[in-house]
N, C-alpha and C. Protein backbone atom coordinates (compact mmCIF):
# COMPACT_ATOMS: atom_id res chain seq x y z
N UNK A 1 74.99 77.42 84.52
CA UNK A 1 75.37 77.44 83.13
C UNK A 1 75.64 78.87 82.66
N UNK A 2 74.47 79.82 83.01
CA UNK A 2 75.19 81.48 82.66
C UNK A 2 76.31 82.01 83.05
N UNK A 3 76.84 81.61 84.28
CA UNK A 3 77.87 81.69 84.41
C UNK A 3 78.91 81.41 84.13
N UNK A 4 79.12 80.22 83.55
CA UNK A 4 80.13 79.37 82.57
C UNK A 4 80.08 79.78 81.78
N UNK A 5 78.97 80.22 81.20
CA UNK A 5 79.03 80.76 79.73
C UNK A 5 80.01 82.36 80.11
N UNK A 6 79.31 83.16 80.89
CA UNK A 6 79.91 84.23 80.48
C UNK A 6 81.40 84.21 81.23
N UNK A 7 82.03 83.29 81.59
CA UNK A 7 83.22 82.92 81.77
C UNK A 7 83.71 82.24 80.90
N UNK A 8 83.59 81.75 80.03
CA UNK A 8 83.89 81.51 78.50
C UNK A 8 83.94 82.78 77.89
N UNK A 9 82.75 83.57 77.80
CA UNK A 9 83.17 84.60 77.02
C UNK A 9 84.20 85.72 77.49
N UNK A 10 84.55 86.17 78.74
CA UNK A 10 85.18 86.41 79.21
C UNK A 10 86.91 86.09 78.67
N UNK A 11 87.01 84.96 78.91
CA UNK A 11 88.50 84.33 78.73
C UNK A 11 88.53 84.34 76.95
N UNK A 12 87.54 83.79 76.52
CA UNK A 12 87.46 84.33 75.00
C UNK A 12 88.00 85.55 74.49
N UNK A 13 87.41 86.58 75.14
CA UNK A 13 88.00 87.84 74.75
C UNK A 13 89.37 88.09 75.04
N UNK A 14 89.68 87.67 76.28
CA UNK A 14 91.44 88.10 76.83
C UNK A 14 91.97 87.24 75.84
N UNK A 15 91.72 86.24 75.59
CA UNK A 15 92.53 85.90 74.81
C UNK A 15 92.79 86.39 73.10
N UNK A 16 92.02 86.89 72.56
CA UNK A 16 91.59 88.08 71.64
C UNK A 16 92.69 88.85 71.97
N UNK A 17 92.53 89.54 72.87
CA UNK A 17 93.38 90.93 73.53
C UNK A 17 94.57 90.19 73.20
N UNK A 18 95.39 88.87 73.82
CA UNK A 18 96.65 88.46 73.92
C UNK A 18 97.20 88.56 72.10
N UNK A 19 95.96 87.54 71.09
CA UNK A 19 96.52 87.23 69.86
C UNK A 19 96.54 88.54 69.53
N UNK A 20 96.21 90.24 69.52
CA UNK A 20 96.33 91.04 68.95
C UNK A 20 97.62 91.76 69.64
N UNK A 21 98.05 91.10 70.51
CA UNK A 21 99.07 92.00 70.76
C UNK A 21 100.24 91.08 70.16
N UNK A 22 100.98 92.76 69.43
CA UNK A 22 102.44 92.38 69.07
C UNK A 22 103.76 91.76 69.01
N UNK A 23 103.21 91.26 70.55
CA UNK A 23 104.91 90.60 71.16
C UNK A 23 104.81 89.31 71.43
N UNK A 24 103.35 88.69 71.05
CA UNK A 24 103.29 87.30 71.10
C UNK A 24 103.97 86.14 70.34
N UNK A 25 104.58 85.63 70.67
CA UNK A 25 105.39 84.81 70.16
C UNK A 25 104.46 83.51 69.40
N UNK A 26 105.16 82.89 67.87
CA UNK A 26 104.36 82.10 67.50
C UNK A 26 103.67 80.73 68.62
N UNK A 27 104.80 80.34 69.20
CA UNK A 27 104.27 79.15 70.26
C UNK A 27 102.86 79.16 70.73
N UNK A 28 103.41 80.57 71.58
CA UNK A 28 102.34 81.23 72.60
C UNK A 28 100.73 81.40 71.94
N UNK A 29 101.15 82.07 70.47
CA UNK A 29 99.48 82.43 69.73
C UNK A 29 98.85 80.95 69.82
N UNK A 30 99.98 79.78 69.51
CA UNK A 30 99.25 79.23 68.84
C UNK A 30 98.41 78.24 69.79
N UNK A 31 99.09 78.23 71.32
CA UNK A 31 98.02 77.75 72.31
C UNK A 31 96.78 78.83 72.58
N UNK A 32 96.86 79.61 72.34
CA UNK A 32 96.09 80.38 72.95
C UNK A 32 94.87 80.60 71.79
N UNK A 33 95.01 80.10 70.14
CA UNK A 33 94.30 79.98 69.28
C UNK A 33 93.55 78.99 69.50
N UNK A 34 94.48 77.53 69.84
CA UNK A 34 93.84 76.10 70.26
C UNK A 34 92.50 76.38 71.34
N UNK A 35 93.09 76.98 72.49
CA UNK A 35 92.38 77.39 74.00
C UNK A 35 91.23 78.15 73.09
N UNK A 36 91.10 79.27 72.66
CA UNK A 36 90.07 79.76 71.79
C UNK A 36 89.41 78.58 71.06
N UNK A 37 89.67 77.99 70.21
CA UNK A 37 88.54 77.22 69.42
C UNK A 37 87.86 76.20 70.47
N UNK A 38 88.76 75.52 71.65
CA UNK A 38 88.02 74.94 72.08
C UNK A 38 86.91 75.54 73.11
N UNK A 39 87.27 76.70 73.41
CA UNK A 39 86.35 77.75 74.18
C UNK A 39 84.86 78.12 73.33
N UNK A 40 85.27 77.99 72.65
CA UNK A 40 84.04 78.57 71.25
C UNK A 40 83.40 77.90 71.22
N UNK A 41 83.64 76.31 70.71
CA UNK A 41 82.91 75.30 70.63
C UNK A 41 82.11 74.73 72.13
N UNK A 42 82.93 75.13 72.80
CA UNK A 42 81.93 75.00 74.35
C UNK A 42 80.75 76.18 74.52
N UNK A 43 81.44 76.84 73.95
CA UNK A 43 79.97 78.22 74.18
C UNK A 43 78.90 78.00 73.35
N UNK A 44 79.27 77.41 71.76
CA UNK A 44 78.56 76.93 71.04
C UNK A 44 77.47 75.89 71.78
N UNK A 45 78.23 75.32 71.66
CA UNK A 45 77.24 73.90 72.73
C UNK A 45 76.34 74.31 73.40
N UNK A 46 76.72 75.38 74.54
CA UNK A 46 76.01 75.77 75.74
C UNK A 46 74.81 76.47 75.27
N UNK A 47 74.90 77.35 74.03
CA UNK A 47 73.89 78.17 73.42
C UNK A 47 72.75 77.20 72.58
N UNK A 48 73.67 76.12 72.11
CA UNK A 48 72.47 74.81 71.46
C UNK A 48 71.67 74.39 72.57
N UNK A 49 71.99 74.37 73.43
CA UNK A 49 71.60 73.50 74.44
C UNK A 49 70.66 74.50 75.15
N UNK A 50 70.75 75.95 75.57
CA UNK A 50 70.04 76.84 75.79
C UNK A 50 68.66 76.98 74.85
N UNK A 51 69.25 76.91 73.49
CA UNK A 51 67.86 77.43 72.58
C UNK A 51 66.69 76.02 72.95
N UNK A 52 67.60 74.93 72.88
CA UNK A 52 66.26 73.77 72.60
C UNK A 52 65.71 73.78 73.67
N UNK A 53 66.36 74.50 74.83
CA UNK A 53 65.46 74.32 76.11
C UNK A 53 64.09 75.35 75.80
N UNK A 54 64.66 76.58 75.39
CA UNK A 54 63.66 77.41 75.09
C UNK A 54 62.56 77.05 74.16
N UNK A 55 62.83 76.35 73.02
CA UNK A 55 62.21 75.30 71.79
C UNK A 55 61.09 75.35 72.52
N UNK A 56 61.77 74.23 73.51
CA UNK A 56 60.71 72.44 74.51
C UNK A 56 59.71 73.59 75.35
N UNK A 57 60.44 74.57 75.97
CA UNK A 57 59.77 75.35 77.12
C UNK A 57 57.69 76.49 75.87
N UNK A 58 58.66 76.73 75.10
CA UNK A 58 57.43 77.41 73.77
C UNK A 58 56.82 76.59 73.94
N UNK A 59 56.79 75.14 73.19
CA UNK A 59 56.07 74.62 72.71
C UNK A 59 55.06 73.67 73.54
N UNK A 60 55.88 73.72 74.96
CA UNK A 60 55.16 72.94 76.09
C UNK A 60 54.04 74.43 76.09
N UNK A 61 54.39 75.34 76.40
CA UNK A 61 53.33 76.81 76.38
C UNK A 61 52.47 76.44 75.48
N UNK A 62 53.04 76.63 74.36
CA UNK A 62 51.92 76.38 73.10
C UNK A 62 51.08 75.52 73.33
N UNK A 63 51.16 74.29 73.84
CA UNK A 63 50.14 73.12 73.69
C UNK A 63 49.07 73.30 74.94
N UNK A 64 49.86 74.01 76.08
CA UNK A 64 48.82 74.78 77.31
C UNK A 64 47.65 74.92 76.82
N UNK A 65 47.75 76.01 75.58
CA UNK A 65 46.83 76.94 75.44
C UNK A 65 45.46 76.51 74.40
């Protein structure tokens, strides 16, 4: 999963780099805006899904003790 993630963020950014450059044509931004939101919302996910593990993992600790 860290790895996916930071291959999401990765392609996230180039694609950043692409919408700021000048010579992009509307077509082109506008897949590459689409490809971004749905990239985001996957990283999103991955980070929800990260924290509650951490949540479950605390609170299993917590009750250890």
């Amino acid at each position: 999963m860290a790895a996916d993630f930071g291959k999401q963020l990765e392609r996230l950014e180039a694609i950043v780099r692409k919408l700021e450059a000048e010579d992009l044509d509307l077509d082109e931004a506008l897949k590459l805006f689409e490809e971004g939101v749905e990239r985001l919302r996957a990283a999103r996910e991955q980070l929800a899904e990260a924290d509650l593990k951490v949540k479950k993992a605390l609170k299993v600790e917590g009750s250890d003790r």
